[in-house]
N, C-alpha and C. Protein backbone atom coordinates (compact mmCIF):
# COMPACT_ATOMS: atom_id res chain seq x y z
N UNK A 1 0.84 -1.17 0.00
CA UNK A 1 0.00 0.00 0.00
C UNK A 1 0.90 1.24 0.00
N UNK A 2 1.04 1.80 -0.98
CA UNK A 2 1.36 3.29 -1.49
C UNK A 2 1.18 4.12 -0.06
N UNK A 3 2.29 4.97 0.74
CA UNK A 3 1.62 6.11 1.21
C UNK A 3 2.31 7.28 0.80
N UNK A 4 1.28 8.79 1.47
CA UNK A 4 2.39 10.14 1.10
C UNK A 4 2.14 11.03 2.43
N UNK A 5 3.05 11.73 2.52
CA UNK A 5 2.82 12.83 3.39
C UNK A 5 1.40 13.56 3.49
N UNK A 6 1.10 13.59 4.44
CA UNK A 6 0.12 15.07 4.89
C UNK A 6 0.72 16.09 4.45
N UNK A 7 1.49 16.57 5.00
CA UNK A 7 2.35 17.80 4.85
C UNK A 7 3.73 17.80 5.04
N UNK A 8 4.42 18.77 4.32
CA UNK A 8 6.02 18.61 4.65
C UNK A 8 6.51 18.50 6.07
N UNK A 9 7.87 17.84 6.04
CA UNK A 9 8.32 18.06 7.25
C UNK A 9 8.58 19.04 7.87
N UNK A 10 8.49 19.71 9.24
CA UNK A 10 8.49 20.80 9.63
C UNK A 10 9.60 21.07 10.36
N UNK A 11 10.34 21.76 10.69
CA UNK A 11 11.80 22.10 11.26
C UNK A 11 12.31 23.20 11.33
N UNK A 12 12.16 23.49 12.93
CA UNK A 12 12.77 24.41 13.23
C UNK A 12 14.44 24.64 13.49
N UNK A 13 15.12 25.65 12.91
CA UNK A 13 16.75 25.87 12.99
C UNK A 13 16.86 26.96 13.93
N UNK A 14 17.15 27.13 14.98
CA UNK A 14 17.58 28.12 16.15
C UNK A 14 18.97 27.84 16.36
N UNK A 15 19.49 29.10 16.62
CA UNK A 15 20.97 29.49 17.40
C UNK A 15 20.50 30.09 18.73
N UNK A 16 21.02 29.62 20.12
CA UNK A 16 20.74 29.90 21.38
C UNK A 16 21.60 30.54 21.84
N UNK A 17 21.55 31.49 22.72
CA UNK A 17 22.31 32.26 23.64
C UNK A 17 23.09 33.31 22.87
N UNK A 18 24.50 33.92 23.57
CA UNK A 18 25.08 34.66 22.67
C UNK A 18 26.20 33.94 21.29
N UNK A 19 25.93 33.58 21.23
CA UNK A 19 26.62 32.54 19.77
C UNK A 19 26.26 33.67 18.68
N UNK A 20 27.07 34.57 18.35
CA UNK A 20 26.62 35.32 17.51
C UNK A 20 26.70 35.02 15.75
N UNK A 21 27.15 33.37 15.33
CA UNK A 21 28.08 33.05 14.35
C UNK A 21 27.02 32.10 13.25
N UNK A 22 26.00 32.75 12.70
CA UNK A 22 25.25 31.84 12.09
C UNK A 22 24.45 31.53 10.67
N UNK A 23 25.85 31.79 9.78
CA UNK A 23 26.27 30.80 8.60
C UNK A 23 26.13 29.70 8.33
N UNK A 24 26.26 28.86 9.39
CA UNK A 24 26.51 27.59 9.44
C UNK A 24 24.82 26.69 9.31
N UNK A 25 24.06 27.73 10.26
CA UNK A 25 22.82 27.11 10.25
C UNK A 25 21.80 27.92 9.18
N UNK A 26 22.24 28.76 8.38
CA UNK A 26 21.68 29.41 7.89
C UNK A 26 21.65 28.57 6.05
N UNK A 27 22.97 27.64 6.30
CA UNK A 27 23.22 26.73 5.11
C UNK A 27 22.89 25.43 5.70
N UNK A 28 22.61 25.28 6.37
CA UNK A 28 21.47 23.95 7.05
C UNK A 28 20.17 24.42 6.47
N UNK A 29 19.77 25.75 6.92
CA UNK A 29 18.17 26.06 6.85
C UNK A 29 17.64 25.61 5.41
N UNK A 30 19.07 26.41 4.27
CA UNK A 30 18.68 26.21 3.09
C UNK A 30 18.83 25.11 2.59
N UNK A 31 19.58 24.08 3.10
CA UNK A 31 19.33 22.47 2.51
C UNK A 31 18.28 21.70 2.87
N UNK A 32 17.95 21.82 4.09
CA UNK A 32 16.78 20.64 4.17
C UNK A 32 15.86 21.84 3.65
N UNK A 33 15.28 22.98 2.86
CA UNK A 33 14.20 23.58 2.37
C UNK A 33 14.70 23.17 0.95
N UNK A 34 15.92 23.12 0.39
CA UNK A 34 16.05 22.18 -0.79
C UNK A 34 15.37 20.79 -0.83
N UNK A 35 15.88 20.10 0.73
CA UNK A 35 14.98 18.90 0.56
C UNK A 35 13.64 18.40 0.54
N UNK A 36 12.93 19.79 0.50
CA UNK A 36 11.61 19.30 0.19
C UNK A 36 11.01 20.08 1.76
N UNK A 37 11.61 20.34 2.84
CA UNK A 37 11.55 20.77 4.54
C UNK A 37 10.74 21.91 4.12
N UNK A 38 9.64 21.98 4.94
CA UNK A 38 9.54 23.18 5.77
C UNK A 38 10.35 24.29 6.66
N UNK A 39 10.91 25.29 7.08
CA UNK A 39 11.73 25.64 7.73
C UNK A 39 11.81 26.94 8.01
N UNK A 40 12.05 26.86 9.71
CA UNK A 40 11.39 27.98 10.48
C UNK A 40 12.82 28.58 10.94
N UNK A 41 13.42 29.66 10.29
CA UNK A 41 14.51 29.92 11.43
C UNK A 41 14.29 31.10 11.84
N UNK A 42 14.62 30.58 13.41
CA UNK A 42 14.55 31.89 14.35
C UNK A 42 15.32 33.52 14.49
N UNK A 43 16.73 33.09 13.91
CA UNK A 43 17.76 34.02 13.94
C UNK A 43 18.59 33.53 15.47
N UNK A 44 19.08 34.50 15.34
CA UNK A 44 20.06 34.77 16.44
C UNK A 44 19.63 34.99 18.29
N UNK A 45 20.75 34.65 19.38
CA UNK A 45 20.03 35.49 20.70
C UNK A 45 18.82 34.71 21.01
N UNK A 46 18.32 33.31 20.80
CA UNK A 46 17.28 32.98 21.08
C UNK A 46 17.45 32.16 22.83
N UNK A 47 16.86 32.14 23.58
CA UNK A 47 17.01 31.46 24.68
C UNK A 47 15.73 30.30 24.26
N UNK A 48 16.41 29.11 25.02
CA UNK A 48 15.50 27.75 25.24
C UNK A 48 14.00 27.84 25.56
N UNK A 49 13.46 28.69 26.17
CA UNK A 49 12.27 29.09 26.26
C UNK A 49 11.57 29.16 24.78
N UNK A 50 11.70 30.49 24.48
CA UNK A 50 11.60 30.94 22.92
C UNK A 50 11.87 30.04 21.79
N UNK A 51 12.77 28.83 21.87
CA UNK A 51 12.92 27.98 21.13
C UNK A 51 11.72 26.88 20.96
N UNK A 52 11.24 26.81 22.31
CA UNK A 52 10.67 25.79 22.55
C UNK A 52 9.34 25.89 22.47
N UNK A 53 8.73 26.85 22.36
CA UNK A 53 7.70 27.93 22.69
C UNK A 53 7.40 28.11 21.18
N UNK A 54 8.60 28.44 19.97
CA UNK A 54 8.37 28.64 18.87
C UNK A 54 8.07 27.30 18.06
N UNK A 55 8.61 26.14 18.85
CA UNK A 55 8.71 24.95 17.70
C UNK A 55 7.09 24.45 18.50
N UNK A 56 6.67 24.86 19.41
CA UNK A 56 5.05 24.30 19.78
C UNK A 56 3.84 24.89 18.91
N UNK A 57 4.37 26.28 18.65
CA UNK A 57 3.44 27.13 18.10
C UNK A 57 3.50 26.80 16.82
N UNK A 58 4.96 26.29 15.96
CA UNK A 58 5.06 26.05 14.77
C UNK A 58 4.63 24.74 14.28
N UNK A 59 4.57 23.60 15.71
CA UNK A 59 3.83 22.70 15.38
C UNK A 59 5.18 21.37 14.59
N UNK A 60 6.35 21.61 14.58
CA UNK A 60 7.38 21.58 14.37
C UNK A 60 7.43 19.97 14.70
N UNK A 61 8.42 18.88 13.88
CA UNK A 61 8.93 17.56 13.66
C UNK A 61 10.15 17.64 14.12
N UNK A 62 10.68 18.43 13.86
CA UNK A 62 11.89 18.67 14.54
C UNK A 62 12.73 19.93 14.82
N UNK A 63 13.34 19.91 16.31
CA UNK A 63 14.04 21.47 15.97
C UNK A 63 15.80 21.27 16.55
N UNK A 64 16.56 22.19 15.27
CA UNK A 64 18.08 21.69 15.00
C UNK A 64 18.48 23.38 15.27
N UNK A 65 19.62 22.77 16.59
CA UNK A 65 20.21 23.57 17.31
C UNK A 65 21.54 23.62 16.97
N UNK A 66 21.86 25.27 16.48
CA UNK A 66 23.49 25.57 15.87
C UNK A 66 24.01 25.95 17.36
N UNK A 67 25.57 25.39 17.39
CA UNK A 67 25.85 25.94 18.66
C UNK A 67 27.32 25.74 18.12
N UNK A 68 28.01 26.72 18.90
CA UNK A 68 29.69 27.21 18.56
C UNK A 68 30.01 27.48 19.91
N UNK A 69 29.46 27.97 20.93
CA UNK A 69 29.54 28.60 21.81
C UNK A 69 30.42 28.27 23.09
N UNK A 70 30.40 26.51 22.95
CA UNK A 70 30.04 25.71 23.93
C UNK A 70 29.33 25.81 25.57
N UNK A 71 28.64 26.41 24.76
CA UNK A 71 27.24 26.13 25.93
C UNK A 71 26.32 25.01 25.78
N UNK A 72 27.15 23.87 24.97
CA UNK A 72 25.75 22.62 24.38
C UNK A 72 25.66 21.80 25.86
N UNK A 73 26.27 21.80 26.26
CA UNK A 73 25.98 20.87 28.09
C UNK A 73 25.08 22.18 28.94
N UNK A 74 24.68 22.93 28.67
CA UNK A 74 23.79 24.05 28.92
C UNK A 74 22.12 23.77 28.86
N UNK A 75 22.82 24.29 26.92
CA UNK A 75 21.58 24.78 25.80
C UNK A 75 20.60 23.37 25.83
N UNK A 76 21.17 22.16 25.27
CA UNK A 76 20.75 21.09 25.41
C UNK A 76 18.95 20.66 26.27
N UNK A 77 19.90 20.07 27.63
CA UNK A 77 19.63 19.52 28.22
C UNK A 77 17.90 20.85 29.01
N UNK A 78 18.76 22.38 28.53
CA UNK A 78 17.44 22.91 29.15
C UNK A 78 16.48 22.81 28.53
N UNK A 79 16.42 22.51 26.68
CA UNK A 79 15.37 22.65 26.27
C UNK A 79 14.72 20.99 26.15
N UNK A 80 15.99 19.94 26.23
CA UNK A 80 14.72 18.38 26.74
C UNK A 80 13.88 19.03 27.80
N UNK A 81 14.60 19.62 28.71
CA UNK A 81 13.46 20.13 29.88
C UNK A 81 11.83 20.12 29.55
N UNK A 82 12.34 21.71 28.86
CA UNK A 82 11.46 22.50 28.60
C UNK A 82 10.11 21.48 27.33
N UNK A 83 11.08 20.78 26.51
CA UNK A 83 10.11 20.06 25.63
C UNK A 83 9.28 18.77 26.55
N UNK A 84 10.11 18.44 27.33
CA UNK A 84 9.13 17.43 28.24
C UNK A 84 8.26 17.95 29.06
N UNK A 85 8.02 18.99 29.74
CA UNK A 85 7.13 20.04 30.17
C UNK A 85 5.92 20.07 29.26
N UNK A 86 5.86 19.98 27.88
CA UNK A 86 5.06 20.43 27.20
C UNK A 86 5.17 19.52 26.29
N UNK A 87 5.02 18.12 26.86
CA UNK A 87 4.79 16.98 26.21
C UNK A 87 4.95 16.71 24.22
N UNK A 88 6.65 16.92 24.56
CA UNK A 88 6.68 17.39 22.88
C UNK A 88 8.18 16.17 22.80
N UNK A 89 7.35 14.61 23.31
CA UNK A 89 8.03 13.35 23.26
C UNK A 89 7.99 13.19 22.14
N UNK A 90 6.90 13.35 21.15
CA UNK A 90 7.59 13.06 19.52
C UNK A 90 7.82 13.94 18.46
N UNK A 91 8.98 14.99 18.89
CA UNK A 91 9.59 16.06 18.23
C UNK A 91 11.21 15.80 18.76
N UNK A 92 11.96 15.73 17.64
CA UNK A 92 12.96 15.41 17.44
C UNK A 92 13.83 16.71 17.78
N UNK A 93 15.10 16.50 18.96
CA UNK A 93 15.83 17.36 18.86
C UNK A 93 17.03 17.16 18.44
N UNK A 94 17.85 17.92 17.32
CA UNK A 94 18.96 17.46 17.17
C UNK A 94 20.18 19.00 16.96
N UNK A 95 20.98 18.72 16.73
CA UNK A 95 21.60 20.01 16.15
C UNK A 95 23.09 19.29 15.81
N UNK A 96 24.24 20.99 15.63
CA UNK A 96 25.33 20.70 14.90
C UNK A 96 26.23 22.18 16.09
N UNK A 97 27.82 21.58 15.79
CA UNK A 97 28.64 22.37 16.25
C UNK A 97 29.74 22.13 16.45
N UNK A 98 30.01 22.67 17.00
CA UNK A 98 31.69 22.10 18.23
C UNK A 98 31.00 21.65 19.40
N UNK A 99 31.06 20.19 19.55
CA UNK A 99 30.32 19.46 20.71
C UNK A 99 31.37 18.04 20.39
N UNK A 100 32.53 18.18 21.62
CA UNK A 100 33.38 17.33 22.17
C UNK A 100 32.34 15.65 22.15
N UNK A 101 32.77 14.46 21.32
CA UNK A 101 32.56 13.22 21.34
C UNK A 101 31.89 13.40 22.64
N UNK A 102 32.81 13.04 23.78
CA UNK A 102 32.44 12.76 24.88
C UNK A 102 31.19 13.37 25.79
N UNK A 103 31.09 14.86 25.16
CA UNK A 103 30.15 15.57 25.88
C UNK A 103 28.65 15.02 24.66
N UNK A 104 28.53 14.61 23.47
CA UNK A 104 27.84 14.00 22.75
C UNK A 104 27.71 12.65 23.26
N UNK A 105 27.97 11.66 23.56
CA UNK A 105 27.74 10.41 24.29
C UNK A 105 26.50 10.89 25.45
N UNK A 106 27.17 12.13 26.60
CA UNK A 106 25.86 12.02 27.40
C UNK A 106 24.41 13.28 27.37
N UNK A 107 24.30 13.83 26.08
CA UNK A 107 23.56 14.27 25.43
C UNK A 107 22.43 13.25 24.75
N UNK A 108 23.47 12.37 23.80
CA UNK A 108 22.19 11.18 23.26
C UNK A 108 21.62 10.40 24.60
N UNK A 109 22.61 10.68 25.76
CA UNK A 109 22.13 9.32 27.00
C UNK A 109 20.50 10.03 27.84
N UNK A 110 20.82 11.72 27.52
CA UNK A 110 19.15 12.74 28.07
C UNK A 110 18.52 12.39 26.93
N UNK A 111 18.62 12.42 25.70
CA UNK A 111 17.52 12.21 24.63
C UNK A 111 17.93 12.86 23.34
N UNK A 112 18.68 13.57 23.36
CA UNK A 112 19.66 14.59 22.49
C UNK A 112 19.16 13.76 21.14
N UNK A 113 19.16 14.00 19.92
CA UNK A 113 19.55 13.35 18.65
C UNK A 113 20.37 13.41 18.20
N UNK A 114 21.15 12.67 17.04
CA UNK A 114 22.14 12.57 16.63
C UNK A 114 22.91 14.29 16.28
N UNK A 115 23.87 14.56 16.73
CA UNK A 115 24.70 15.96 16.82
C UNK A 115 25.70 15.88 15.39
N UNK A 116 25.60 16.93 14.71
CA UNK A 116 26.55 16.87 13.53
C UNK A 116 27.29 17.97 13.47
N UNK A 117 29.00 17.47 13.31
CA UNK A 117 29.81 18.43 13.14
C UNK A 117 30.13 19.26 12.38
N UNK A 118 31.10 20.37 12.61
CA UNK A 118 31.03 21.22 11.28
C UNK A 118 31.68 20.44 9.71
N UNK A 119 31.03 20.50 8.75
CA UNK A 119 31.92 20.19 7.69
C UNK A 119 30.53 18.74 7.35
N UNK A 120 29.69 18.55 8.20
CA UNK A 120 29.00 17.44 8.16
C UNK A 120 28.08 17.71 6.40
N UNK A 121 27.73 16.50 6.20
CA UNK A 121 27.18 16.77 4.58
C UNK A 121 25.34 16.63 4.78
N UNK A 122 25.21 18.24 4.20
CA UNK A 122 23.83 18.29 4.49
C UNK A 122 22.52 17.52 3.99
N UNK A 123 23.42 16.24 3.04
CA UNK A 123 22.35 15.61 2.93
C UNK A 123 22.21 14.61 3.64
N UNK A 124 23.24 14.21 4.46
CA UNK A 124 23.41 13.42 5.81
C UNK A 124 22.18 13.83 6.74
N UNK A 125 22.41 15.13 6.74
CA UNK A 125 21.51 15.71 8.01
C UNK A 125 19.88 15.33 7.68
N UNK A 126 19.68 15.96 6.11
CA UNK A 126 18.09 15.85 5.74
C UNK A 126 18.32 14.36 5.65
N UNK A 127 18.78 13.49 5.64
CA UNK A 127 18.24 11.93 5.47
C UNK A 127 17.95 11.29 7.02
N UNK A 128 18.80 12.09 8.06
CA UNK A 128 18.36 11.46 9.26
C UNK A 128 17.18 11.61 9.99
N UNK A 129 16.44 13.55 9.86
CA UNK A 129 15.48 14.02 9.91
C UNK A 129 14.53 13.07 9.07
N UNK A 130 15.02 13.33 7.92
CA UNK A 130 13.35 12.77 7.18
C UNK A 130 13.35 11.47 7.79
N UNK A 131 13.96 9.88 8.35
CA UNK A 131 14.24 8.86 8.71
C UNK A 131 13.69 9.19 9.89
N UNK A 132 14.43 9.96 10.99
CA UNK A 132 13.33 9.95 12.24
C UNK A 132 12.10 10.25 12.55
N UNK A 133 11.41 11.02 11.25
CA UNK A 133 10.09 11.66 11.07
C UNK A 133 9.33 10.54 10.64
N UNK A 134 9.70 10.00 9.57
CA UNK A 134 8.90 8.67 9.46
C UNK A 134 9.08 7.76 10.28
N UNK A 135 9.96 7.46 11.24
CA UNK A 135 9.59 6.48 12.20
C UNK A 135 9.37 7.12 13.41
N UNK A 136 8.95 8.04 14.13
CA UNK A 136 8.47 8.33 14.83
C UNK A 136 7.27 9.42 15.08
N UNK A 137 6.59 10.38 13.90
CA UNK A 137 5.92 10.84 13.80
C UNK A 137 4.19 9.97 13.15
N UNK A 138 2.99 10.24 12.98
CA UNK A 138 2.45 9.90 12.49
C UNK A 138 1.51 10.69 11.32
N UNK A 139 2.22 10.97 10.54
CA UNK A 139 1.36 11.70 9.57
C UNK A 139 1.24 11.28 8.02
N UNK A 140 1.21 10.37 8.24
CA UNK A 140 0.46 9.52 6.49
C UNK A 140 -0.60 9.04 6.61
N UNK A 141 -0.54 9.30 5.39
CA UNK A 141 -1.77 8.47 4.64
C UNK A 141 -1.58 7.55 3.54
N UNK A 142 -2.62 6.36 3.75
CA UNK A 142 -2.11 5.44 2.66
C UNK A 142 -3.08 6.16 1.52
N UNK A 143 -2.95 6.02 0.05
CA UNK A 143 -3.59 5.92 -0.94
C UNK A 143 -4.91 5.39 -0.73
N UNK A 144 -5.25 4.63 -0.11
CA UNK A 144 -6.51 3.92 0.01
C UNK A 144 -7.16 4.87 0.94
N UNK A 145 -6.71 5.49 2.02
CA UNK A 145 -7.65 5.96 3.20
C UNK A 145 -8.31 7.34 2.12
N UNK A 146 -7.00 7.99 1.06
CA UNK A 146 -7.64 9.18 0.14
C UNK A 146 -8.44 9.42 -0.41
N UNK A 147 -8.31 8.35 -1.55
CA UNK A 147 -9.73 7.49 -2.06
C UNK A 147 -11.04 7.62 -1.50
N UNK A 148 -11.00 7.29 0.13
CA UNK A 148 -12.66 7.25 0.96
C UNK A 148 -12.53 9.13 1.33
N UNK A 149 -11.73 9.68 1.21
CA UNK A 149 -12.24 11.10 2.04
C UNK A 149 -12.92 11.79 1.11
């Protein structure tokens, strides 16, 4: 049985705190919107609140956090917080940066998603998104259910 999307994938790209450096996610934003993505970026100066707050309102599959700063043993872990607060267990968090192996081991161990470094290939990134969206979101439809609406 054939299925297709409801709607594109949705994804939010935020840079948190003072990290003023954001090129990096700004050529993220524009690849997964090559890949077919939806894509919400916040800009700059955003705190975890506002991040989290924006990807509820946006209704968001996933939201990918640029960080240079090293504030990711910070930024992280406040917004699992904040997303488990507001029951947002099947929205994918992931991001990219300077984030030490080791400090990435206990990021994925809170819930973190896979973290990608600089230089990482952005179609790496849109294949893991679109991969975690289909297995953990629910928004298809088969061909057959279309047919009856």
């Amino acid at each position: 049985m054939a299925e297709i999307r409801k709607r594109p994938i949705r994804v939010l790209v935020a840079k948190v705190g003072l990290d003023g450096h954001d090129r990096g996610a700004k050529i993220i934003a524009t690849a997964l919107r090559d890949a077919g993505m939806e894509v919400i970026y916040t800009g700059l100066r955003q705190t975890p609140e506002m991040v989290v707050n924006a990807a509820l309102q946006e209704d968001v599959d996933a939201i990918g956090i640029s960080i240079l700063s090293g504030a990711h043993n910070t930024v992280f872990p406040k917004i699992i917080k904040l997303m488990a607060e507001k029951k947002m267990d099947d929205v994918l968090l992931t991001g990219g940066g300077i984030i030490p192996e080791e400090d990435s081991k206990d990021l994925y161990a809170m819930g973190v998603g896979k973290l990608f470094s600089p230089g990482a290939s952005t179609q790496d990134i849109a294949a893991y998104i679109t991969d975690w969206v289909e297995q953990h979101r629910s928004f298809w439809l088969s061909l057959s259910t279309l047919i009856y609406v």
